[in-house]
C-alpha atoms as a PDB file:
ATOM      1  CA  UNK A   1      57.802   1.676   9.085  1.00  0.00           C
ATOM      2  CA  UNK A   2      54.487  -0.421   9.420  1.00  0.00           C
ATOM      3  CA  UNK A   3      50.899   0.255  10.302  1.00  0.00           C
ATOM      4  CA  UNK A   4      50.251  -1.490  13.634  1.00  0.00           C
ATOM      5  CA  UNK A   5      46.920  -1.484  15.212  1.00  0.00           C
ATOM      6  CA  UNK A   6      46.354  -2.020  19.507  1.00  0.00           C
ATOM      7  CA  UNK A   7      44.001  -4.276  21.062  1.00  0.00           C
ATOM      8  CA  UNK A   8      40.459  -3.734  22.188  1.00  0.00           C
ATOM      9  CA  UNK A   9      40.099  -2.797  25.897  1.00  0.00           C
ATOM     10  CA  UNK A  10      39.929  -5.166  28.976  1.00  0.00           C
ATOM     11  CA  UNK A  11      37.090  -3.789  30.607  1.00  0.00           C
ATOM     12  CA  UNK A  12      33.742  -3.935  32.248  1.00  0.00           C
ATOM     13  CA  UNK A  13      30.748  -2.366  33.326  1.00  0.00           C
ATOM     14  CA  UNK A  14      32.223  -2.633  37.246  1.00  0.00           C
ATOM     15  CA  UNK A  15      35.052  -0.060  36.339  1.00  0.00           C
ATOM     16  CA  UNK A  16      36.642   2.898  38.215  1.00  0.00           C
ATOM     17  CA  UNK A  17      40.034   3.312  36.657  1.00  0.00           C
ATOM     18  CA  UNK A  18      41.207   3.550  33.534  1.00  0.00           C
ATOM     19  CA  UNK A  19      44.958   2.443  32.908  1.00  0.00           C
ATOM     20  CA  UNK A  20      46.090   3.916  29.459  1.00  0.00           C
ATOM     21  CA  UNK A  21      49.166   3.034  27.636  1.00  0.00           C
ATOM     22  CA  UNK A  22      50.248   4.484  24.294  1.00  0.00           C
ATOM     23  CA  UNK A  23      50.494   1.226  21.483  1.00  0.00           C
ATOM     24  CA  UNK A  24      51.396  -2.248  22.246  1.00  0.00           C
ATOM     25  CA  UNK A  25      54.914  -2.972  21.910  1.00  0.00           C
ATOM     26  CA  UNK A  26      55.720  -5.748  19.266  1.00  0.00           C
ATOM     27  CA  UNK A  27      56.135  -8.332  21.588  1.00  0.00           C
ATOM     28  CA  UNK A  28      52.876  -7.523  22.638  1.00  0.00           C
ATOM     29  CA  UNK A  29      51.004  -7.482  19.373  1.00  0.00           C
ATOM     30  CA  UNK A  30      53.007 -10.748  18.898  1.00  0.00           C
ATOM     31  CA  UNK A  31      51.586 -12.700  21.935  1.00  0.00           C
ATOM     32  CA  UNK A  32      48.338 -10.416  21.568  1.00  0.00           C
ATOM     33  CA  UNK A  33      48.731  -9.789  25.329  1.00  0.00           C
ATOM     34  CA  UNK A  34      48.946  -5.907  26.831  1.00  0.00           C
ATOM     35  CA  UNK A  35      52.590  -5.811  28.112  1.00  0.00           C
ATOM     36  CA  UNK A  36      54.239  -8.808  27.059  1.00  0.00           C
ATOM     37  CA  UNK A  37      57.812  -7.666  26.948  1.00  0.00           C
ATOM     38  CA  UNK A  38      59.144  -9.497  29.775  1.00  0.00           C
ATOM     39  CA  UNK A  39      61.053  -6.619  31.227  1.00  0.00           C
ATOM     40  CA  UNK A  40      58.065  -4.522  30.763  1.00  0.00           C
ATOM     41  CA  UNK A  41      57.076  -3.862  34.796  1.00  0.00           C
ATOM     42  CA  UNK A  42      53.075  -3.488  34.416  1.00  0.00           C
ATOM     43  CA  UNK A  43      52.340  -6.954  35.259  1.00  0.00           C
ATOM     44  CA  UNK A  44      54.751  -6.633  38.422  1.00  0.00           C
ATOM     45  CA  UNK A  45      53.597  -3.799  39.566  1.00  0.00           C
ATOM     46  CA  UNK A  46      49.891  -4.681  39.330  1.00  0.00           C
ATOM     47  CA  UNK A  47      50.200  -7.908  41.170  1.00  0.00           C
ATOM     48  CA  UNK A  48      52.557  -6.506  43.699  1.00  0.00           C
ATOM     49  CA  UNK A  49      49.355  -3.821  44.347  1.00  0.00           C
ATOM     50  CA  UNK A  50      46.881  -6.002  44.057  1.00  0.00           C
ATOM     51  CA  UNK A  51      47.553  -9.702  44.744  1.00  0.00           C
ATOM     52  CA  UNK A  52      50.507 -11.831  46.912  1.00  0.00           C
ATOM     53  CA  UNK A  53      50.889 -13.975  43.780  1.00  0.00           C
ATOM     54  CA  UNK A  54      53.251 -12.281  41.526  1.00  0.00           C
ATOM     55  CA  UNK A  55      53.443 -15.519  39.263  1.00  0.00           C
ATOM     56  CA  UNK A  56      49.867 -15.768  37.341  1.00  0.00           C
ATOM     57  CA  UNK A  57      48.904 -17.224  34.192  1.00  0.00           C
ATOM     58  CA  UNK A  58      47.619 -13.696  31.275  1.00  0.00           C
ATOM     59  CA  UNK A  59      44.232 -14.667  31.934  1.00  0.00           C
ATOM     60  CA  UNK A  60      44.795 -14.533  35.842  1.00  0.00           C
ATOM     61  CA  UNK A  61      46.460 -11.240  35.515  1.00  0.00           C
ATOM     62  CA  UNK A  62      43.433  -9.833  32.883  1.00  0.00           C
ATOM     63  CA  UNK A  63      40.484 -11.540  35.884  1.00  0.00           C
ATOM     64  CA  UNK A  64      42.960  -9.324  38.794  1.00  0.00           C
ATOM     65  CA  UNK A  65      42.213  -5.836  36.954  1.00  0.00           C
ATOM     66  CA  UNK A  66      39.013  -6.952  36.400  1.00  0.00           C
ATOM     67  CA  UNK A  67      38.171  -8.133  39.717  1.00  0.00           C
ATOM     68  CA  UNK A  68      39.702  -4.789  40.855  1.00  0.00           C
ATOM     69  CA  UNK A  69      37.557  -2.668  38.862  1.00  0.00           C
ATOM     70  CA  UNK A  70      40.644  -1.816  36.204  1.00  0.00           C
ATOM     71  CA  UNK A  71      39.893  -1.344  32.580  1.00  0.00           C
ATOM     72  CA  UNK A  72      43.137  -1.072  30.341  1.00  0.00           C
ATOM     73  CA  UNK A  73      43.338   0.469  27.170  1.00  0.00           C
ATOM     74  CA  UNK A  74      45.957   2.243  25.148  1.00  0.00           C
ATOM     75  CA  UNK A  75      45.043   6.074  23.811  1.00  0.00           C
ATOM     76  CA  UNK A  76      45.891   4.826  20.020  1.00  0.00           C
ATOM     77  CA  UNK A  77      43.843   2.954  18.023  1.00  0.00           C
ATOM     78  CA  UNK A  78      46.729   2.511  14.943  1.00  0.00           C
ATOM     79  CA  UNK A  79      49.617   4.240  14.400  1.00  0.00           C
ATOM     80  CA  UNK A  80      53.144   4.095  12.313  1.00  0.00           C
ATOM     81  CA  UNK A  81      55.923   2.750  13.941  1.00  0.00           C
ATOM     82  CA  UNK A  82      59.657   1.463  13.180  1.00  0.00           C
ATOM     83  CA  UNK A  83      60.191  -1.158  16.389  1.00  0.00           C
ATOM     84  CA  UNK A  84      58.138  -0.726  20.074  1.00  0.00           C
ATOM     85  CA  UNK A  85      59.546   2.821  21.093  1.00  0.00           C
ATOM     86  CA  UNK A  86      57.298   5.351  21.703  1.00  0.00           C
ATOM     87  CA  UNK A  87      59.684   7.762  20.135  1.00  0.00           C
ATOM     88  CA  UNK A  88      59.571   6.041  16.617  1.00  0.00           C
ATOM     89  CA  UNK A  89      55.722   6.819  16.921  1.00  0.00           C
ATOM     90  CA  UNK A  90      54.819   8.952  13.033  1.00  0.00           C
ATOM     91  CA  UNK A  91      52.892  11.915  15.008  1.00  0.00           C
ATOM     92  CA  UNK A  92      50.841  12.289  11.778  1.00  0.00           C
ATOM     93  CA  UNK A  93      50.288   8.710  11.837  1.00  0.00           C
ATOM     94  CA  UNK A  94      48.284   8.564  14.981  1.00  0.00           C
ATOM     95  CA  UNK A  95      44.681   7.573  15.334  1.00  0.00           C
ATOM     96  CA  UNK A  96      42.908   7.666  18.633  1.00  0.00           C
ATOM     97  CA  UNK A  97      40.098   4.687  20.165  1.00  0.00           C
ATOM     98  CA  UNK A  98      36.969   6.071  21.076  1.00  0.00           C
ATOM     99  CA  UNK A  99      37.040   7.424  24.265  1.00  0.00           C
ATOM    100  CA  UNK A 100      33.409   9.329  24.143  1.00  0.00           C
ATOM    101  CA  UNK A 101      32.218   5.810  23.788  1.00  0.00           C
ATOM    102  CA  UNK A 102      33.890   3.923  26.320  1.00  0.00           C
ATOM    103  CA  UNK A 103      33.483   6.194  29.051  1.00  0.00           C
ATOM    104  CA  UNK A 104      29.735   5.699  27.647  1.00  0.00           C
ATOM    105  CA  UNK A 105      29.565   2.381  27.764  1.00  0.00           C
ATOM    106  CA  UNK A 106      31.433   2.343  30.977  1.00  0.00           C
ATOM    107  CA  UNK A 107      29.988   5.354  33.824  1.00  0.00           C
ATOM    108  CA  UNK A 108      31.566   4.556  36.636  1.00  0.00           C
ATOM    109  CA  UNK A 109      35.052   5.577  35.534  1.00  0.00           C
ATOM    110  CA  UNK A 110      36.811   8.230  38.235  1.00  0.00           C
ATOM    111  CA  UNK A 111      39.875   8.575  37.294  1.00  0.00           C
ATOM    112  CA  UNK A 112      42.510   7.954  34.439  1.00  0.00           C
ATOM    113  CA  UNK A 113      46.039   6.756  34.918  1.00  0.00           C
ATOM    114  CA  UNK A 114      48.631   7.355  31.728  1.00  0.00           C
ATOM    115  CA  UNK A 115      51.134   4.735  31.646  1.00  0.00           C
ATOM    116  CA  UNK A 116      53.602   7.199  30.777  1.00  0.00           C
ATOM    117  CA  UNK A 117      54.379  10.296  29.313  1.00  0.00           C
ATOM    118  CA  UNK A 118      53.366   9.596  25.734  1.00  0.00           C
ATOM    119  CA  UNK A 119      50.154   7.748  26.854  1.00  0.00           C
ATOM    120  CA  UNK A 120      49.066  11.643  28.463  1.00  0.00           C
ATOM    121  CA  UNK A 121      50.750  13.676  25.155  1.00  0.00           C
ATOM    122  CA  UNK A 122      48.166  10.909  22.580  1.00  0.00           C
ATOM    123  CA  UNK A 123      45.137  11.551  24.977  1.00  0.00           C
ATOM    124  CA  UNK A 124      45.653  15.422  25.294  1.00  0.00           C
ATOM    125  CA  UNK A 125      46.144  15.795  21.597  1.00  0.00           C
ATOM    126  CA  UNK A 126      43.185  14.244  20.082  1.00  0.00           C
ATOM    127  CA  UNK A 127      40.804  13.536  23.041  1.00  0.00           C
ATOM    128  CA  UNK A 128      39.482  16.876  25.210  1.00  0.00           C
ATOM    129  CA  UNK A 129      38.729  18.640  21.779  1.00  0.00           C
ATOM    130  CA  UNK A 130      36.135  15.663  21.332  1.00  0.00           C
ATOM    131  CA  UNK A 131      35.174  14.366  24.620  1.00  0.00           C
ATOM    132  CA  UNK A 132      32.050  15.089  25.642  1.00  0.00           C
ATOM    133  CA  UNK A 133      31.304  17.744  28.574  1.00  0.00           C
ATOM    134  CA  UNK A 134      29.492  14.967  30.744  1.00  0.00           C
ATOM    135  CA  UNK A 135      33.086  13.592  31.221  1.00  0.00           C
ATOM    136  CA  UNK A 136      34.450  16.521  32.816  1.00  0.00           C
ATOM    137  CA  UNK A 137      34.279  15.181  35.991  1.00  0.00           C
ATOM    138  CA  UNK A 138      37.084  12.089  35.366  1.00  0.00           C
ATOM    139  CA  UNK A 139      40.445  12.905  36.943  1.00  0.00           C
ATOM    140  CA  UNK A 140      43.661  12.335  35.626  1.00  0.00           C
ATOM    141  CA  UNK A 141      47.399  11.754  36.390  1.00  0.00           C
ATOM    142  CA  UNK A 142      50.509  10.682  34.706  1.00  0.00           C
ATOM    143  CA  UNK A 143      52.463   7.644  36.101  1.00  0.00           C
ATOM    144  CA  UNK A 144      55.988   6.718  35.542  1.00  0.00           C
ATOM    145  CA  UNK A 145      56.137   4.207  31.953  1.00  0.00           C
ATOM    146  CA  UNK A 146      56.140   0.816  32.801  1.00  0.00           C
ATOM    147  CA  UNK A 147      58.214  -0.316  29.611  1.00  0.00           C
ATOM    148  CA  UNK A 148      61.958  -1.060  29.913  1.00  0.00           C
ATOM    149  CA  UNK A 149      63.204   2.289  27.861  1.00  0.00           C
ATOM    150  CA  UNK A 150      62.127   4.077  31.012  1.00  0.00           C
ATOM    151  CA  UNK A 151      65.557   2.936  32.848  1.00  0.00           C
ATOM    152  CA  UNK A 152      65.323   6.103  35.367  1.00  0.00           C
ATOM    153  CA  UNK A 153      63.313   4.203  37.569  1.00  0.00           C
ATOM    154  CA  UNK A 154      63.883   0.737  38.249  1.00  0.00           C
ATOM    155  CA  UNK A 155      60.751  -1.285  39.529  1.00  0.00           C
ATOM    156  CA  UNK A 156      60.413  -1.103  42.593  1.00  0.00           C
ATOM    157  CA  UNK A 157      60.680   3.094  42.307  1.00  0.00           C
ATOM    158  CA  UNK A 158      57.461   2.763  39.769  1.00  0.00           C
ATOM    159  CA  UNK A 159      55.764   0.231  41.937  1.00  0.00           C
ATOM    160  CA  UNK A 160      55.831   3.002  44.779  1.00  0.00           C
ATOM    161  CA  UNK A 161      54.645   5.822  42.476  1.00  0.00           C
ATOM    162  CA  UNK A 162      51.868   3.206  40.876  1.00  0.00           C
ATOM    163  CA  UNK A 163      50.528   3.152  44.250  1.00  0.00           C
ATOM    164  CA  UNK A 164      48.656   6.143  43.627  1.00  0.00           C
ATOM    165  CA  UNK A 165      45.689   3.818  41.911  1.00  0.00           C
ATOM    166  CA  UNK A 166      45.051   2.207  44.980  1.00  0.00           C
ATOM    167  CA  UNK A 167      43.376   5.407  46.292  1.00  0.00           C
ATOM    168  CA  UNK A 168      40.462   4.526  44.531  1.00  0.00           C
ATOM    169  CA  UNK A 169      39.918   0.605  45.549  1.00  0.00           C
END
């Protein structure tokens, strides 16, 4: 079991929606790119909503949320984990990010999407205890996990529940 530690957040001050996964997978912290995995769905799914090209370069993909007013984070900071799953996540291993600070250093956030079920479990453990009260007004709502273990749904049945962030663009 090793120690791995998540990226910081691709974000800026232009931001409405918060996308929140749980811990980079391993191909992720490999290519130090959120959702690297290529059967991983996020990256379809977001340029299906937002873009006709489905074929862009990270950086392209990164400018798209961006340009959209997306931030993307993950709810843990570090963590101890034996391979990607989210199941092989040590519960007493888990630190949180800062989440009083980004929504700080980034107002305009309305709403929260959780990549998944773990992504929601992480944030409701360790963050309302600490978040401050001015945050109260930020909604939230859990979408279906992008990553390949979630083999329920196939891609195009997440890409029609992910639709749910457009209501805020």
């Amino acid at each position: 079991m090793s120690t791995v530690t998540g990226f910081p957040p691709i974000a800026d001050n232009n931001a409405i929606i918060l996308i929140l996964g749980s811990m980079p997978s391993i191909k992720s912290l490999e290519q130090r790119q959120y959702y690297a995995h290529p059967r991983n769905s996020f990256w379809f799914i977001i340029t299906k909503l937002l873009s006709s090209n489905t074929e862009l370069e990270y950086e392209q993909k990164t400018a798209l949320l961006l340009n959209n007013r997306i931030a993307l984070w993950d709810v843990l900071n570090t963590c101890q984990r034996k391979g990607s799953l989210d199941s092989s996540i040590k519960n007493k291993s888990t630190v949180a990010n800062d989440f009083n600070t980004f929504f700080n250093d980034h107002p305009l956030i309305k709403a929260v999407y959780f990549n998944g079920t773990r992504a929601q479990q992480e944030y409701n453990k360790h963050i309302p205890p600490t978040l401050d009260s001015k945050f109260s007004s930020i909604e939230y709502e859990r979408l279906p996990s992008t990553s390949p273990a979630m083999a329920s749904l196939n891609s195009e049945q997440k890409l029609q529940q992910w639709k749910a962030i457009l209501h805020y663009l």
